[in-house]
Protein backbone atom coordinates (compact mmCIF):
# COMPACT_ATOMS: atom_id res chain seq x y z
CA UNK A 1 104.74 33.70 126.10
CA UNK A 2 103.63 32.80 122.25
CA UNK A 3 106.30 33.89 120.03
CA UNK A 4 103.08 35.71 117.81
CA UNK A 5 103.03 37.81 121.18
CA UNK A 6 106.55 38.50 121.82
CA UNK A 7 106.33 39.74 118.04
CA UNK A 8 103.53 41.95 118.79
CA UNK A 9 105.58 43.38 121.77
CA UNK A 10 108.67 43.65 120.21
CA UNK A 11 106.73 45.69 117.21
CA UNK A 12 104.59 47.95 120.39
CA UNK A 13 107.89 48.68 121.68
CA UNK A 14 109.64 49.88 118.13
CA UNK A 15 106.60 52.02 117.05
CA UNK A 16 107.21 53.87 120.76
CA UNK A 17 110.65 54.15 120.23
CA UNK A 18 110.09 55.72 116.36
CA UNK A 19 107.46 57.82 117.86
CA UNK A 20 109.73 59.48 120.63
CA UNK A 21 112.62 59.41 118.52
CA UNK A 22 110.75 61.42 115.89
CA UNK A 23 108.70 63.86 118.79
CA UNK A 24 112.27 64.74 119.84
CA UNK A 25 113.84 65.27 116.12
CA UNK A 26 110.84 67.51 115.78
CA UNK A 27 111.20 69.29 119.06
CA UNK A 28 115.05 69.42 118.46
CA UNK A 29 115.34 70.74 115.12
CA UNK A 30 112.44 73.31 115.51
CA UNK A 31 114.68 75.11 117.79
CA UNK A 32 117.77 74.28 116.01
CA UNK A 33 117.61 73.02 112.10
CA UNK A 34 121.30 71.99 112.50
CA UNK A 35 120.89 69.49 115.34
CA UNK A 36 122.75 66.33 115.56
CA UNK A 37 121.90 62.53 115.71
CA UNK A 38 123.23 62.74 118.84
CA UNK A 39 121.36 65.91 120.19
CA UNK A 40 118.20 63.67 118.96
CA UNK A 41 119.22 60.77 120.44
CA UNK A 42 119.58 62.34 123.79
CA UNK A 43 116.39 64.26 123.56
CA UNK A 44 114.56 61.09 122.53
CA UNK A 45 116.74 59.07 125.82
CA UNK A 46 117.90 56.29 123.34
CA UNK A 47 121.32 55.57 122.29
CA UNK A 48 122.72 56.04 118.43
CA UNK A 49 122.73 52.31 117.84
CA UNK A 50 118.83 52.37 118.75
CA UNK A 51 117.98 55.39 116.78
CA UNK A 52 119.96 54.14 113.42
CA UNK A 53 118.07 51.02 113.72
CA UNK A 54 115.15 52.56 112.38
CA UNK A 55 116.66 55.58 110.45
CA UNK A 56 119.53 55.04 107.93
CA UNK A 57 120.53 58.64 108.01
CA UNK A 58 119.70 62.20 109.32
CA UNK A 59 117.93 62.65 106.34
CA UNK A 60 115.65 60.29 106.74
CA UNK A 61 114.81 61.43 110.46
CA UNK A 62 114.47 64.90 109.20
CA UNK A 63 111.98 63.84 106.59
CA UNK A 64 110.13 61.80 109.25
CA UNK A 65 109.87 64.72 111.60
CA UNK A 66 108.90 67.20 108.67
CA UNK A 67 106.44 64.89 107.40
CA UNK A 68 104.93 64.43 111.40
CA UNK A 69 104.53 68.02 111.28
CA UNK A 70 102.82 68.01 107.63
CA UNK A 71 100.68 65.35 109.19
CA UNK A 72 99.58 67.00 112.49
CA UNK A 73 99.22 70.49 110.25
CA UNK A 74 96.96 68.12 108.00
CA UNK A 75 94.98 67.15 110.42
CA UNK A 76 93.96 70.51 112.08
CA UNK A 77 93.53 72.49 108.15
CA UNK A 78 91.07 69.67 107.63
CA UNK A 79 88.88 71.01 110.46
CA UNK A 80 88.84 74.68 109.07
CA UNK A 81 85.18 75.34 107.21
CA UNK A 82 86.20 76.19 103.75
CA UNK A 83 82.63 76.64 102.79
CA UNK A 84 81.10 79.72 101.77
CA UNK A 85 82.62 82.54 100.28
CA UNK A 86 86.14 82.14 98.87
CA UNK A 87 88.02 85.34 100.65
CA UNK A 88 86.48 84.23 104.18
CA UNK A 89 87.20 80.68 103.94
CA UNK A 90 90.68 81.79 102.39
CA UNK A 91 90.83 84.29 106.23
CA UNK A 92 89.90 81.24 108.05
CA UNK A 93 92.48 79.50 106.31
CA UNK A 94 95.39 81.78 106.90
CA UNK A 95 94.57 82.41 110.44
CA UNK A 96 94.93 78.11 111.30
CA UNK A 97 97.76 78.68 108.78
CA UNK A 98 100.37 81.05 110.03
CA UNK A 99 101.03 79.06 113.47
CA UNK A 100 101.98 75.98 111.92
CA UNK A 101 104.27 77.89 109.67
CA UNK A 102 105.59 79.36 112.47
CA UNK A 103 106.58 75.85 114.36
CA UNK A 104 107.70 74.64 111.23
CA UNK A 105 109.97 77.00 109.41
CA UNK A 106 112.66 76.03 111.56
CA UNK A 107 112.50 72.10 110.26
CA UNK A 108 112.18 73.35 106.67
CA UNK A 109 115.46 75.15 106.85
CA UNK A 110 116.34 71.55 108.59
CA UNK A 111 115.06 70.07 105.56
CA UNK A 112 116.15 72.23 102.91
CA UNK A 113 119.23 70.84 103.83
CA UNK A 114 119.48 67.58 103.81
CA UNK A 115 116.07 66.72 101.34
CA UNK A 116 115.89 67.40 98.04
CA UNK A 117 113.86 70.28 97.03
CA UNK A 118 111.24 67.66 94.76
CA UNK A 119 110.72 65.83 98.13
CA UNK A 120 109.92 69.08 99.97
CA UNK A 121 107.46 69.74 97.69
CA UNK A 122 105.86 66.23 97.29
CA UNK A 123 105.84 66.76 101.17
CA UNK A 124 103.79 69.87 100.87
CA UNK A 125 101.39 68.91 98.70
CA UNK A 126 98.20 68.63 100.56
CA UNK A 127 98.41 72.48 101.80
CA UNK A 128 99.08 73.92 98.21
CA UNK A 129 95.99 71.76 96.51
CA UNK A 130 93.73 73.58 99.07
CA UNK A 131 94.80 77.23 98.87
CA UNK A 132 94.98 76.22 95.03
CA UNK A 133 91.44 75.06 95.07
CA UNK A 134 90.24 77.91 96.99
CA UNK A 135 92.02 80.45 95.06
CA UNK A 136 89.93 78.44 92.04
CA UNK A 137 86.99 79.14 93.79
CA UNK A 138 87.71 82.70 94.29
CA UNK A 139 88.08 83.50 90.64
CA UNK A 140 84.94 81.63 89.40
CA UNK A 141 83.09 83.91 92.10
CA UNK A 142 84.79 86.88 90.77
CA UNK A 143 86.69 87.50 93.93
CA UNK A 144 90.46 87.27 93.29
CA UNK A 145 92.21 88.24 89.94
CA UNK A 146 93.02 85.66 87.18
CA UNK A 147 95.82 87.79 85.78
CA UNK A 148 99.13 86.51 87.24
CA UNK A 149 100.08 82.40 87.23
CA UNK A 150 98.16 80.13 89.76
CA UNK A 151 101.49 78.39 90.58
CA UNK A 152 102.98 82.20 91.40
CA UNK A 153 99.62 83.20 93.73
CA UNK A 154 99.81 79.84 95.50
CA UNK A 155 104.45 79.87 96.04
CA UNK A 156 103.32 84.28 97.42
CA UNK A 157 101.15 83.17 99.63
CA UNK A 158 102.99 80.74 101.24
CA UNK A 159 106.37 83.43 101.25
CA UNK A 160 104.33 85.45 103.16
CA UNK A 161 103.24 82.56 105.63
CA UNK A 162 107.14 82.04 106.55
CA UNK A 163 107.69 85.69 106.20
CA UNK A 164 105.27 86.09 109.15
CA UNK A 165 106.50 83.11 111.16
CA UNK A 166 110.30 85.15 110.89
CA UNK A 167 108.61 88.52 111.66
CA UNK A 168 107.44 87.01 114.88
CA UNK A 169 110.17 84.64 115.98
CA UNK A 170 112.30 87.91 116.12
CA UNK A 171 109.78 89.68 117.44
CA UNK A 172 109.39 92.02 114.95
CA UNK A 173 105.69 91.39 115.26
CA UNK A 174 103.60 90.00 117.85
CA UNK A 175 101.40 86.72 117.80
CA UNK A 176 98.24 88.44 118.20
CA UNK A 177 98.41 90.59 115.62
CA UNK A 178 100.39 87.96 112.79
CA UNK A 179 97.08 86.40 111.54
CA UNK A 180 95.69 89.95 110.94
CA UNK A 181 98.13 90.94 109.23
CA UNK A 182 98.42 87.81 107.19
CA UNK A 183 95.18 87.99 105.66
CA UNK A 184 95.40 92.07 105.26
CA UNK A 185 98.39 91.13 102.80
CA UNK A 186 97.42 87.77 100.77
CA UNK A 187 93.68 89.30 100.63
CA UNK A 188 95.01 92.86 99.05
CA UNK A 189 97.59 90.22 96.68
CA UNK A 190 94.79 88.33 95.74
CA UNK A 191 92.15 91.50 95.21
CA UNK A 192 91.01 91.93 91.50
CA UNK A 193 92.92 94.83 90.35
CA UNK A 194 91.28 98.22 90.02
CA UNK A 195 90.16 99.17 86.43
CA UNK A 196 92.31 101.79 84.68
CA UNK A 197 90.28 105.08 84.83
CA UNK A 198 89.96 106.60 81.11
């Protein structure tokens, strides 16, 4: 065997074991943001000396796994027609939305402690540009109120998002009924406010 294709192996073989390693950090601190390196490690069937080979530190994991998520969240809010009026692509929105809060809040609270909050939000970036943008949209078309900050509309909207995701992983309200009530409370938020009568 060439040594260019024992390289290529060896490389094959350490993007598997990052790739299981982070599936199980996901899986692990999704159910519990205060999961060990070793918890991991034994999800992921690798031992610690493997796993700290590629990450330093449980930070870094946790800002792997949390940026996995981001990713796979990316890729399925990317499919979601934003076209058309602002308050039903801003529905369609939500309703994608509120499930990948829900798998997620856990490895935020995982996150929240052990990644500073700037990183978070670098992390989040993509998904606030495009309810910002809509939002945008909304107000040119007259839709949803100018009157309170953009930065304020955009940080509500995604406090009710985890609100939800808590309301239903204590089963305070059921899955079928979270994405209705989602966009029943961001769309009445968002709703130009009722002239004062004289």
């Amino acid at each position: 065997m060439s040594t260019a294709t024992s390289g290529r192996r060896r490389r094959a073989d350490a993007e598997r074991s990052i790739a299981r390693i982070v599936s199980a950090a996901r899986e692990c601190l999704s159910e519990n943001p205060a999961a060990s390196i070793d918890d991991i490690a034994k999800a992921a069937g690798v031992g610690r000396m493997t796993l700290y080979g590629h990450f330093r530190n449980r930070a870094e994991l946790v800002e792997a796994a949390l940026a996995d998520a981001l990713r796979t969240g990316e890729e399925i809010l990317s499919g979601v027609d934003l076209t058309g009026d602002a308050r039903d692509a801003l529905s369609r929105l939500l309703e994608s939305s509120w499930s990948l809060v829900a798998e997620s809040t856990a490895l935020l609270a995982a996150a929240q402690s052990a990644l500073p909050a700037g990183r978070i939000r670098q992390l989040h970036g993509a998904p606030a540009e495009r309810v910002e943008e809509l939002i945008r949209r909304g107000q040119d078309q007259g839709a949803f109120r100018t009157d309170l900050p953009m930065t304020w509309l955009v940080n509500v909207i995604q406090h009710v998002l985890h609100g939800a995701a808590e309301e239903n992983r204590t089963g305070r309200l059921k899955p079928e009924r979270t994405g209705h009530v989602v966009i029943a409370t961001v769309q009445s938020i968002l709703a130009v406010p009722a002239a004062p009568e004289h």
